[in-house]
Protein backbone atom coordinates (compact mmCIF):
# COMPACT_ATOMS: atom_id res chain seq x y z
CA UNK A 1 -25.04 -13.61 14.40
CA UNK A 2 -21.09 -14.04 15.28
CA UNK A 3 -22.08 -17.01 16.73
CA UNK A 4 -23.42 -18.79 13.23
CA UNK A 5 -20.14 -17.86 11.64
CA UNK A 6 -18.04 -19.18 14.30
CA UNK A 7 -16.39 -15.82 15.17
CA UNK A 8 -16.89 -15.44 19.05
CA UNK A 9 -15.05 -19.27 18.65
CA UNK A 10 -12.39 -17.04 16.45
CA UNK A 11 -12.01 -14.94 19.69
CA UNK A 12 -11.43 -17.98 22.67
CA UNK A 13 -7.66 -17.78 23.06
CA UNK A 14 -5.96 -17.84 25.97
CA UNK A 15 -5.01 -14.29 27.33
CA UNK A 16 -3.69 -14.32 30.85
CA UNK A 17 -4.05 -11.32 32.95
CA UNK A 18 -0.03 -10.28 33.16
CA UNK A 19 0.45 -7.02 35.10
CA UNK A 20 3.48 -6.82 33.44
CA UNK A 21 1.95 -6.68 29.66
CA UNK A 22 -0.49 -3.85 30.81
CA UNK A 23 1.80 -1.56 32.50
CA UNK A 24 3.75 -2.10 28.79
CA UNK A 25 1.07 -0.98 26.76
CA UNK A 26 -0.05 1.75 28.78
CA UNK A 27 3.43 2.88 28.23
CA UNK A 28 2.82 3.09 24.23
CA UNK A 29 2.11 6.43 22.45
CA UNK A 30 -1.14 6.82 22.01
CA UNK A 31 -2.70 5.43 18.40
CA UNK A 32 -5.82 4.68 17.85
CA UNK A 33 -8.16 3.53 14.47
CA UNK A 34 -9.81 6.95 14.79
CA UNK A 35 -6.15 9.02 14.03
CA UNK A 36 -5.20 5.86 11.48
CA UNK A 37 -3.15 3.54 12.88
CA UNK A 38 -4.19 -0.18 14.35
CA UNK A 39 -2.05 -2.37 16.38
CA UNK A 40 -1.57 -5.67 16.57
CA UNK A 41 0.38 -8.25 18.80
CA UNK A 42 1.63 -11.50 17.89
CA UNK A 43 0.84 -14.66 20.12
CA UNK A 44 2.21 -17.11 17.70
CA UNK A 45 -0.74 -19.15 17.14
CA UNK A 46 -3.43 -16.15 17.50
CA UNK A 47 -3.00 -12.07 17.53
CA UNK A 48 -4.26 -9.78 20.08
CA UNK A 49 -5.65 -6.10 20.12
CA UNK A 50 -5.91 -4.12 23.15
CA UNK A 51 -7.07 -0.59 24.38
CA UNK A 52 -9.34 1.38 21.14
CA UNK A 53 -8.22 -1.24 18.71
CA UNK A 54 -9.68 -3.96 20.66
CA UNK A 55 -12.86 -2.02 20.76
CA UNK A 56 -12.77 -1.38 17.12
CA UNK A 57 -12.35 -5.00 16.40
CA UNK A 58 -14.92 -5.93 18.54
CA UNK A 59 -17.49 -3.36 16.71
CA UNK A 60 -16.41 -3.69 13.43
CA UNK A 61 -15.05 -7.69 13.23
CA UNK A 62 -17.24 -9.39 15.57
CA UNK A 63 -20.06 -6.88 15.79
CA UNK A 64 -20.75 -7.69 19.76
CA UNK A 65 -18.87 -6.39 22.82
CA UNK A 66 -19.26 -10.03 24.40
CA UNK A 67 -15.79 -10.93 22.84
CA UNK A 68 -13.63 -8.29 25.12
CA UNK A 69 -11.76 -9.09 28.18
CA UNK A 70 -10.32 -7.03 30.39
CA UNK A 71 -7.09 -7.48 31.44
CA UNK A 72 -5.90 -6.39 35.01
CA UNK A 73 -7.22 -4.59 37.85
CA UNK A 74 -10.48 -3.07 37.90
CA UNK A 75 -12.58 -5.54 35.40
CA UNK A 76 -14.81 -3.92 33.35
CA UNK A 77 -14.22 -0.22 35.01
CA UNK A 78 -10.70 -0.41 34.95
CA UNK A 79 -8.56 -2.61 32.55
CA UNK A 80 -7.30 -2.94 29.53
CA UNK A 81 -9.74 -3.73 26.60
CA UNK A 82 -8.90 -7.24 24.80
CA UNK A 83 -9.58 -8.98 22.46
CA UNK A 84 -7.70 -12.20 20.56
CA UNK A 85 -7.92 -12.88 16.81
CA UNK A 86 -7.65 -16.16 15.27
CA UNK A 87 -4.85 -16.43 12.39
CA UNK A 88 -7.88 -16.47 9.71
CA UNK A 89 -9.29 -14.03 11.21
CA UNK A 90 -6.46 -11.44 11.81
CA UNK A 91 -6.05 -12.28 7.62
CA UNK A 92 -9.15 -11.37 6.75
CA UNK A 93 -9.19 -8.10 9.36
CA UNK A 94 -5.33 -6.99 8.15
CA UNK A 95 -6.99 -7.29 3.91
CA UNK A 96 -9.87 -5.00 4.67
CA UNK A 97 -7.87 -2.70 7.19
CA UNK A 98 -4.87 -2.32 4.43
CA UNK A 99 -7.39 -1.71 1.67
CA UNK A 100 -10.75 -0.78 2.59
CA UNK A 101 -10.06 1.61 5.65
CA UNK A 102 -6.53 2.78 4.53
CA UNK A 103 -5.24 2.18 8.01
CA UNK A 104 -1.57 1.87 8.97
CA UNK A 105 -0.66 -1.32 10.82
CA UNK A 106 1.86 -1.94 13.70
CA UNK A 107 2.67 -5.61 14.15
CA UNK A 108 4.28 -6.34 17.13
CA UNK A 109 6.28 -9.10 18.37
CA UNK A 110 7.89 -10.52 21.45
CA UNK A 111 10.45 -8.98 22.68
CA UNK A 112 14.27 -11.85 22.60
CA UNK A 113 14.00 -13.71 25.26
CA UNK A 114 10.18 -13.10 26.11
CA UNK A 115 8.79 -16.65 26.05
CA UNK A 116 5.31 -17.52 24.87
CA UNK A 117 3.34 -15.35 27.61
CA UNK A 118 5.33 -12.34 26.84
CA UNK A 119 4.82 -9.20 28.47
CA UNK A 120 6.88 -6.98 26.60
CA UNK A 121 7.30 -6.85 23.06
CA UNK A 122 8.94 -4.73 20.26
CA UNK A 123 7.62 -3.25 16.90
CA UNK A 124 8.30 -5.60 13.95
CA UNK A 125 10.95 -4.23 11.59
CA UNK A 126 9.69 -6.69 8.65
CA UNK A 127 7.55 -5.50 6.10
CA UNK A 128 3.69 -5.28 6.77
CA UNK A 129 3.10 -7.02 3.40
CA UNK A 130 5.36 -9.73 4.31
CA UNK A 131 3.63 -10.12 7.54
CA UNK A 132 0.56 -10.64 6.14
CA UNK A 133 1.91 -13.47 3.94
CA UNK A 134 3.36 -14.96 7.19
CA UNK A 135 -0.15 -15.14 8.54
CA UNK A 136 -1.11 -16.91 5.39
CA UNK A 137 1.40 -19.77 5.75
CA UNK A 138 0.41 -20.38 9.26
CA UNK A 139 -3.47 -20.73 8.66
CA UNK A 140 -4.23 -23.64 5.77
CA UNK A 141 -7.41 -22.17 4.95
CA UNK A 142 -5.64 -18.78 4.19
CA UNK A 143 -3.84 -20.22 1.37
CA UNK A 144 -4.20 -17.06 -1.03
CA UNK A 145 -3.33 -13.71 -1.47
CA UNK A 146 -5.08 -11.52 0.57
CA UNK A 147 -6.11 -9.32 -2.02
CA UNK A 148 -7.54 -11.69 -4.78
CA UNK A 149 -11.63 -11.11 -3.98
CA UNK A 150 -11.24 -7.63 -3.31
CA UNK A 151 -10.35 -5.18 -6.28
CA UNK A 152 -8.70 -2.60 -4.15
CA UNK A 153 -9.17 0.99 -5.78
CA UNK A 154 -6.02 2.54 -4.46
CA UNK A 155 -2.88 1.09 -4.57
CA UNK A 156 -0.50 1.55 -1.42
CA UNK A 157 3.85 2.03 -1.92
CA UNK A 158 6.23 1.41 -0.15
CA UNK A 159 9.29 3.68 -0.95
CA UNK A 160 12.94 4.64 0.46
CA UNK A 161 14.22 7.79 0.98
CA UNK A 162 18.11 9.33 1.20
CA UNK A 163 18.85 12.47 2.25
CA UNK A 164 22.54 14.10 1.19
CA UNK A 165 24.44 17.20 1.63
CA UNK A 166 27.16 18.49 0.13
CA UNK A 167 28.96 22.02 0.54
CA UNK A 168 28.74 24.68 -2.15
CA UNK A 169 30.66 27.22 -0.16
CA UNK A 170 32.55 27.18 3.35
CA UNK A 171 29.15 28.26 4.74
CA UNK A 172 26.58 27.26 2.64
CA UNK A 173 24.84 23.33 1.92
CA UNK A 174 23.16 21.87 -0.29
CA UNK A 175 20.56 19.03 0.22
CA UNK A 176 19.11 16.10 -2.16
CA UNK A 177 16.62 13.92 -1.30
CA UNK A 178 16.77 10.79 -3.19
CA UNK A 179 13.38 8.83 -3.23
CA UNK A 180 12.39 5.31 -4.81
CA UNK A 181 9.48 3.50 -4.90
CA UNK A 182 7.63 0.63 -6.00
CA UNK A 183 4.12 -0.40 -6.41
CA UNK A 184 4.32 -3.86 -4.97
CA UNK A 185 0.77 -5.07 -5.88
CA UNK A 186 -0.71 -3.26 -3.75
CA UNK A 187 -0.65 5.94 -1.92
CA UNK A 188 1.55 5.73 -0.23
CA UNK A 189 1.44 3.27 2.94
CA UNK A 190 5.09 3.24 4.07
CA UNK A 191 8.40 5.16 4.04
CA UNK A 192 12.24 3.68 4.90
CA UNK A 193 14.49 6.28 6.38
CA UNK A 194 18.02 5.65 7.80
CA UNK A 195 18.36 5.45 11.59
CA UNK A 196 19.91 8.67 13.16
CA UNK A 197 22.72 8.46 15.25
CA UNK A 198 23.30 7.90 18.68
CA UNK A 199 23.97 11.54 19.89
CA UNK A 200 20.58 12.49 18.49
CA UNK A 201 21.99 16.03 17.43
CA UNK A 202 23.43 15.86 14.13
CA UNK A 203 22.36 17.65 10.77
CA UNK A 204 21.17 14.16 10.05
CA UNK A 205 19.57 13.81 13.13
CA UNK A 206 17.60 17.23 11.73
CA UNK A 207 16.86 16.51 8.84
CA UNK A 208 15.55 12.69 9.31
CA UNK A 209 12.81 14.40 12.40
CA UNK A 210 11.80 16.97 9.94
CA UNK A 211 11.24 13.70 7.39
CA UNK A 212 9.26 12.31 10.24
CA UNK A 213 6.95 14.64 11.13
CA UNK A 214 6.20 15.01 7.32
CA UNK A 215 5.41 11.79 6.98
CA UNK A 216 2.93 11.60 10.40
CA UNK A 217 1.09 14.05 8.27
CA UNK A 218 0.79 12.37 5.47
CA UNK A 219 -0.54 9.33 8.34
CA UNK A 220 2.48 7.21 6.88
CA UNK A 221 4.25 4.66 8.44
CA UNK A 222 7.60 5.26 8.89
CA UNK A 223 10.40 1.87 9.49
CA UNK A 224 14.08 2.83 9.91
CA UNK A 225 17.10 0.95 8.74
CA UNK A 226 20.54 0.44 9.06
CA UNK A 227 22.35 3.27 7.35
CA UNK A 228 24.28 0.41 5.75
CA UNK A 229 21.34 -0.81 3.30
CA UNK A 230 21.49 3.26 2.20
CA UNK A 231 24.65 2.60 0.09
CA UNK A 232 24.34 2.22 -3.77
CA UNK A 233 27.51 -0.11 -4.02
CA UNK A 234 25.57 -3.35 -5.67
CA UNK A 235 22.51 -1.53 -6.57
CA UNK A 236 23.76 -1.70 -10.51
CA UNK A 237 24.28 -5.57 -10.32
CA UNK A 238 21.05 -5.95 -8.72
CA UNK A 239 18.95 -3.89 -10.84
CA UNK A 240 20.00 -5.88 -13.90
CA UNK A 241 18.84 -8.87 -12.78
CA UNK A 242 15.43 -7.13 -11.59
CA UNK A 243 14.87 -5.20 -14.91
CA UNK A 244 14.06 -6.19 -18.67
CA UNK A 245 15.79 -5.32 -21.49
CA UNK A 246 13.13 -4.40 -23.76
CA UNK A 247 14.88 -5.21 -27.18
CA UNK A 248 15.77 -9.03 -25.85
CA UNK A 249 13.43 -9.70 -23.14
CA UNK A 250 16.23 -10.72 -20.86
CA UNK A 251 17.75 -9.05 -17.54
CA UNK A 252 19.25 -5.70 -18.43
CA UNK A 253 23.01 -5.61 -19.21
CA UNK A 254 23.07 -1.76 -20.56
CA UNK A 255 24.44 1.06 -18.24
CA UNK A 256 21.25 2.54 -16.57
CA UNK A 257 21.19 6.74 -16.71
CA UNK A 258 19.41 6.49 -13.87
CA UNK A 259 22.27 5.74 -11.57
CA UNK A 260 24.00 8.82 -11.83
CA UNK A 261 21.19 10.43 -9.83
CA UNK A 262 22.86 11.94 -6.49
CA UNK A 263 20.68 10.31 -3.67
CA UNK A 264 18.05 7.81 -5.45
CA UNK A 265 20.28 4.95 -5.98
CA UNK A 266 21.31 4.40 -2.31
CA UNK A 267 17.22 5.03 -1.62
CA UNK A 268 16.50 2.25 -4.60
CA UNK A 269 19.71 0.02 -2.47
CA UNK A 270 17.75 0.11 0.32
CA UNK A 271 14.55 -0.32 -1.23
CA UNK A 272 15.36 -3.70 -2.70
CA UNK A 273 16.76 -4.77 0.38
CA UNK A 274 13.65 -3.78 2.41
CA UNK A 275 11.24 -5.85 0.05
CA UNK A 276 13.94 -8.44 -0.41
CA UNK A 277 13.22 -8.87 -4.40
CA UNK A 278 16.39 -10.54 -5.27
CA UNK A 279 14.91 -13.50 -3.25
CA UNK A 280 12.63 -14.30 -5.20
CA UNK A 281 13.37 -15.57 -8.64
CA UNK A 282 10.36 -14.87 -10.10
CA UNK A 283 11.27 -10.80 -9.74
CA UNK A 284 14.09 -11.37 -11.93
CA UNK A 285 13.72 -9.44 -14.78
CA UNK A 286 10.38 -8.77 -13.87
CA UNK A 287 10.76 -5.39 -13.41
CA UNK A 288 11.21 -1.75 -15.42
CA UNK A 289 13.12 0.83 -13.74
CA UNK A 290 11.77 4.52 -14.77
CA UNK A 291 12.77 7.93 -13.30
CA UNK A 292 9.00 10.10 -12.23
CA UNK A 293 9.42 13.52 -13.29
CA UNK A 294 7.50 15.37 -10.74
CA UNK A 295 8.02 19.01 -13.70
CA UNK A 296 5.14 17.20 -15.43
CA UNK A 297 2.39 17.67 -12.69
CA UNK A 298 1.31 20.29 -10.51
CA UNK A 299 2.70 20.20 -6.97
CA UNK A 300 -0.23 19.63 -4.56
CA UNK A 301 0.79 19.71 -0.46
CA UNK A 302 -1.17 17.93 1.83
CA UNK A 303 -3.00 20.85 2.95
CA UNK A 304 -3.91 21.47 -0.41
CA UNK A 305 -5.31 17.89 -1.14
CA UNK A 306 -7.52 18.06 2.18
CA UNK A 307 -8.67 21.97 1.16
CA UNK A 308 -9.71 20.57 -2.57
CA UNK A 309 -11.82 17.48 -1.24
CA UNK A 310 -9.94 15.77 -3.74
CA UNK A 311 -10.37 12.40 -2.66
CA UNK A 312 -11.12 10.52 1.04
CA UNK A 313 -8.27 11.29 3.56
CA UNK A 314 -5.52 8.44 3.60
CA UNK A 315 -5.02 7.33 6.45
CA UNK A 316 -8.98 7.92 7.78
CA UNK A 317 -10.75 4.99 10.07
CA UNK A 318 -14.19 6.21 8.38
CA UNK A 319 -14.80 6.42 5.03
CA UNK A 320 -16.84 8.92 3.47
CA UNK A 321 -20.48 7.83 3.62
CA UNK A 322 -21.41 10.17 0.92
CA UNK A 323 -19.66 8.89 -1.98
CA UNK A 324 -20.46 12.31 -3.76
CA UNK A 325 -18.38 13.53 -0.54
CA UNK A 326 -14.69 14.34 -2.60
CA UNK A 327 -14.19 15.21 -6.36
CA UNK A 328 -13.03 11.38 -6.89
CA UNK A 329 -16.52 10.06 -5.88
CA UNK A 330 -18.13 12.76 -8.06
CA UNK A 331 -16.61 11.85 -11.36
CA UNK A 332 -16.06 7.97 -10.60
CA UNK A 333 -18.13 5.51 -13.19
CA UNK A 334 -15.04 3.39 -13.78
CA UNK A 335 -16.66 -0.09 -13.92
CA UNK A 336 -13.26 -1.26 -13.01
CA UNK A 337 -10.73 -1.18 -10.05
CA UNK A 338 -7.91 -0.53 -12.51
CA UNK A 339 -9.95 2.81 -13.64
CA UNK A 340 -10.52 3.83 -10.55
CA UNK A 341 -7.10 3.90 -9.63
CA UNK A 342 -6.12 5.82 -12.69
CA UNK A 343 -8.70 8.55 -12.07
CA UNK A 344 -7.21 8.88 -8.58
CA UNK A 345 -4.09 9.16 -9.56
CA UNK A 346 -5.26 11.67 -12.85
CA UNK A 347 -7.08 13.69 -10.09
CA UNK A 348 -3.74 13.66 -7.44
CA UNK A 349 -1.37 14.58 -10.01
CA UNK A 350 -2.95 17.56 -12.34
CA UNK A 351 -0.89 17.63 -15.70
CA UNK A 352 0.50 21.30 -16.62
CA UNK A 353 1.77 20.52 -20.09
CA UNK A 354 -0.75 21.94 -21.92
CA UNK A 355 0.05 19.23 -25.46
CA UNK A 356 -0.40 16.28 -22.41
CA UNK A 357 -3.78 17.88 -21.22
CA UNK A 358 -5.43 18.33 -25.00
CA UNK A 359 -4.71 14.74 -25.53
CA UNK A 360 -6.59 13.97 -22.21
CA UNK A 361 -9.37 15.85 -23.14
CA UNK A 362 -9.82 14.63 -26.51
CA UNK A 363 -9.80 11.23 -25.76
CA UNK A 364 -12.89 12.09 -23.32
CA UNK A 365 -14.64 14.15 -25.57
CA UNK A 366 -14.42 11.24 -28.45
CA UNK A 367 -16.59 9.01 -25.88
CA UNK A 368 -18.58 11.80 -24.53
CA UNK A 369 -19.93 12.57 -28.04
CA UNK A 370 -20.25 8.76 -29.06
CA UNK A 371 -22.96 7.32 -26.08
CA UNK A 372 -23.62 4.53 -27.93
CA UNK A 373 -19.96 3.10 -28.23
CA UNK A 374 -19.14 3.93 -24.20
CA UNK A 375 -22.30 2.31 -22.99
CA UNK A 376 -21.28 -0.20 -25.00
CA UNK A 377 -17.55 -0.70 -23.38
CA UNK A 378 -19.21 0.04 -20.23
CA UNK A 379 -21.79 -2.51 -19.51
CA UNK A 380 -21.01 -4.95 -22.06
CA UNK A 381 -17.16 -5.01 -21.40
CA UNK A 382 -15.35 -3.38 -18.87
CA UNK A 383 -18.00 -4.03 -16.05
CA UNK A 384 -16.72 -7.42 -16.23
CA UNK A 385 -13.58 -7.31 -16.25
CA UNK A 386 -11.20 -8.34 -13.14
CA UNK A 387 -8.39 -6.42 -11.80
CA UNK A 388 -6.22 -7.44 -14.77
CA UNK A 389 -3.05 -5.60 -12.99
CA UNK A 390 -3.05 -7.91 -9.87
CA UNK A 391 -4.73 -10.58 -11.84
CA UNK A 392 -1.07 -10.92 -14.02
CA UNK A 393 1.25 -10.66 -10.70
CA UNK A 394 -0.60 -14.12 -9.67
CA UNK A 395 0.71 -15.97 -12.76
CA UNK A 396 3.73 -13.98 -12.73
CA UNK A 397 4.23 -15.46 -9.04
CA UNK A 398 2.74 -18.77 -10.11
CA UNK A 399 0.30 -18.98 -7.70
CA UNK A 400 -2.75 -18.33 -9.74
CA UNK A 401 -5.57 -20.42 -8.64
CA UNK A 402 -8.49 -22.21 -10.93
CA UNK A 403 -11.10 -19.29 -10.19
CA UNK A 404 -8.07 -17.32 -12.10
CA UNK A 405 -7.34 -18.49 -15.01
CA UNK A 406 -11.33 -18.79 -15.63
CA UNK A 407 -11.70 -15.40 -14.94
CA UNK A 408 -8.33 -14.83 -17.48
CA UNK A 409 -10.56 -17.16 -19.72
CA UNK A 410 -13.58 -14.68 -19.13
CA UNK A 411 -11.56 -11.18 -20.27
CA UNK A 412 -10.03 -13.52 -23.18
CA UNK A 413 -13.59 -14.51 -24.64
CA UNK A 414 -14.70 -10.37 -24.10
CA UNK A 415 -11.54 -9.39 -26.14
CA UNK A 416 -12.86 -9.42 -29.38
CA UNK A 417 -15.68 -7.74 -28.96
CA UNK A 418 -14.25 -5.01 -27.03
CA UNK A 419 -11.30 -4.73 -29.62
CA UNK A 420 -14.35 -4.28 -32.41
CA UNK A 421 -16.47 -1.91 -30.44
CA UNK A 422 -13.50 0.33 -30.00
CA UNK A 423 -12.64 0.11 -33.52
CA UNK A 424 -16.06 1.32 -34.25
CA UNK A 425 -15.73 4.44 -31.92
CA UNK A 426 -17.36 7.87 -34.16
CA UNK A 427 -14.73 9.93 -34.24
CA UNK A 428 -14.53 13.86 -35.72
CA UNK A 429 -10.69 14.21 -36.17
CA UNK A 430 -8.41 12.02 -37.00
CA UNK A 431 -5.89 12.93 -34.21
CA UNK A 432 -8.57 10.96 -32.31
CA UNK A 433 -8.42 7.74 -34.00
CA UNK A 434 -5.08 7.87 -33.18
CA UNK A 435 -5.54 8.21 -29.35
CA UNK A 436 -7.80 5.43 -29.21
CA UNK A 437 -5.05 3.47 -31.53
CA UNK A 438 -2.61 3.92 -28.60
């Protein structure tokens, strides 16, 4: 069967037994698919996996143990599990390993002044998101985002994080963490810390390996960065050309309350930095900038989240099989990608104010009592709609292709009707009518 789709072809790179390269990797800590992280190793023209991961490509990729090699001595009994992934390939395996299994992914590159048979290489500093466009401009048949046939129901972030301190007393400290995120089209996937310092031994030293181990938890992927890009000295020029001013629809020239925040703005610095936003002028003034007040939801540790079944494990090489398996799966007929999401997010971050949570419920009771109308959205409407959220960031970008703007064509001609069907909606109270006006 890999053989009628061309995959074991996919495989057929060169990979030259170099002692060198194995006693490297066998000096790596130990990851693995099964505790949530894949690596990967870039050959220039072709990616490799090695040890579990090559094994897990082989099984879950090409479906036939034919495609490993084994690199140095020993063969079979002894060596290191390979296997080599074509550009389209590696695409493909990065979307559904990003999305589908919720993995983290290690890209790793040559190490300066390795040449093209390296045998030692370093962990790539660049953003996974940006690697995965760079495998996109390299293979011609890979020309579009890697997310535009899949409607991905959770939608990873990359965010920054500061910690301060400042002394209260001549004894005593106090500590802010500053944190800033943004949902880049695509929970959680990956945090940027400041590097610690050389000695190692520091308070921030501390309090950045406490950070860490948090985060390994969580099964995030941590990337460190210059304490430099931690400094909020531009961050007010560049968020005005990044946000819109909603009264004129143009980049933001009002102060922003935001900024006088204690350890967010050098986290945001860093954050724009990181994703490089200001490089592309189609962010500019693309953007809203918003301050999440974590009072309005109940606090939920990871411990907590795992006890409740709440929903499938981030981070987890095997999804449930039993879709009934967490709380999400259990109360999930969203006909849309863009539903899901918000029930996830709904389900991760409980409201507490009780005016918030009567308006939530009587928004679901008004289509819980009216069948007709919500079988009506359901299977006439919003089981046809696209994933309208990622859908806009492809015009935005202006890389939308034909099969988009039909399908933007397709949600236009449904508008009418859905617009008159909710109109429609049997309501008991009027406070109703007005949740479904909003």
């Amino acid at each position: 069967m890999a053989l009628m789709y061309g995959k074991e072809k996919d495989a057929e790179h060169e990979l030259t037994s170099d002692p060198g390269f194995v006693a490297f990797f066998s000096k790596l800590p130990k990851k693995s698919p099964e505790t949530g992280t894949v690596r990967l190793f870039d050959r220039t023209d072709y990616y490799s996996v090695h040890g579990q991961d090559a094994h897990y490509v082989a099984t879950h990729v090409f479906r036939t143990n034919s495609v490993l090699k084994y690199l140095g001595a020993g063969g079979k009994a002894g060596g290191l599990p390979s296997v080599t992934l074509s550009l389209t390939l590696a695409h493909s395996f990065l979307r559904d390993a990003l999305t589908s299994k919720q993995l983290r992914v290690e890209i790793w590159v040559p190490a300066p002044g390795q040449g093209r048979k390296a045998s030692k290489f370093v962990l790539e500093k660049e953003p996974w998101f940006n690697h995965l466009k760079g495998i996109t401009r390299k293979s011609p048949s890979c020309g579009r985002s890697s997310f535009v046939n899949s409607d991905v129901t959770s939608a990873p972030i990359v965010l920054a994080v500061k910690i301060s301190s400042s002394s209260v007393t001549n004894k005593a400290k106090t500590k802010s963490v500053g944190i800033a995120f943004a949902d880049t089209s695509l929970s959680v996937k990956e945090a940027i810390i400041p590097t610690g310092t050389v000695s190692g031994i520091t308070d921030r030293d501390l309090d950045l390996s406490k950070l860490k181990a948090v985060f390994e938890r969580c099964t995030v992927v941590v990337t460190e960065r210059k304490p430099s890009e931690f400094t909020a000295k531009h961050v007010e020029d560049n968020l005005k050309k990044l946000t819109i001013d909603s009264e004129t629809g143009s980049e933001s020239a009002a102060p922003i309350p935001e900024l006088s925040l204690p350890s967010a703005p050098s986290a945001l610095s860093a954050l724009i930095s990181y994703l490089s936003l200001l490089s592309d002028p189609s962010n500019h003034g693309a953007y809203k900038l918003r301050t999440h007040d974590l009072a309005r939801y109940m606090r939920l540790d990871a411990s907590a989240l795992r006890a409740l079944n709440l929903i499938d494990a981030p981070g987890s090489a095997v999804r449930s099989i039993n879709k009934h398996a967490t709380l999400l799966g259990l109360l999930n007929k969203c006909k849309t990608a863009q539903g899901t999401r918000l029930l996830g997010t709904w389900l991760k971050q409980p409201l507490i104010n009780l005016h918030e949570i009567r308006k939530r419920q009587d928004l679901v009771e008004t289509f819980v009592d009216d069948g007709s109308s919500r079988r009506t959205l359901q299977d006439d409407y919003l089981k046809l709609m696209p994933d309208l959220h990622r859908l806009s960031k492809r015009f935005k970008k202006s890389i939308a292709s034909l099969e988009d703007v039909v399908r933007a064509y397709q949600v236009v001609l449904k508008l009418p009707g859905l617009l008159e069907t909710l109109e429609g909606v049997q309501y008991e109270h009027e406070e109703h009518k007005e949740l479904i006006d909003e």
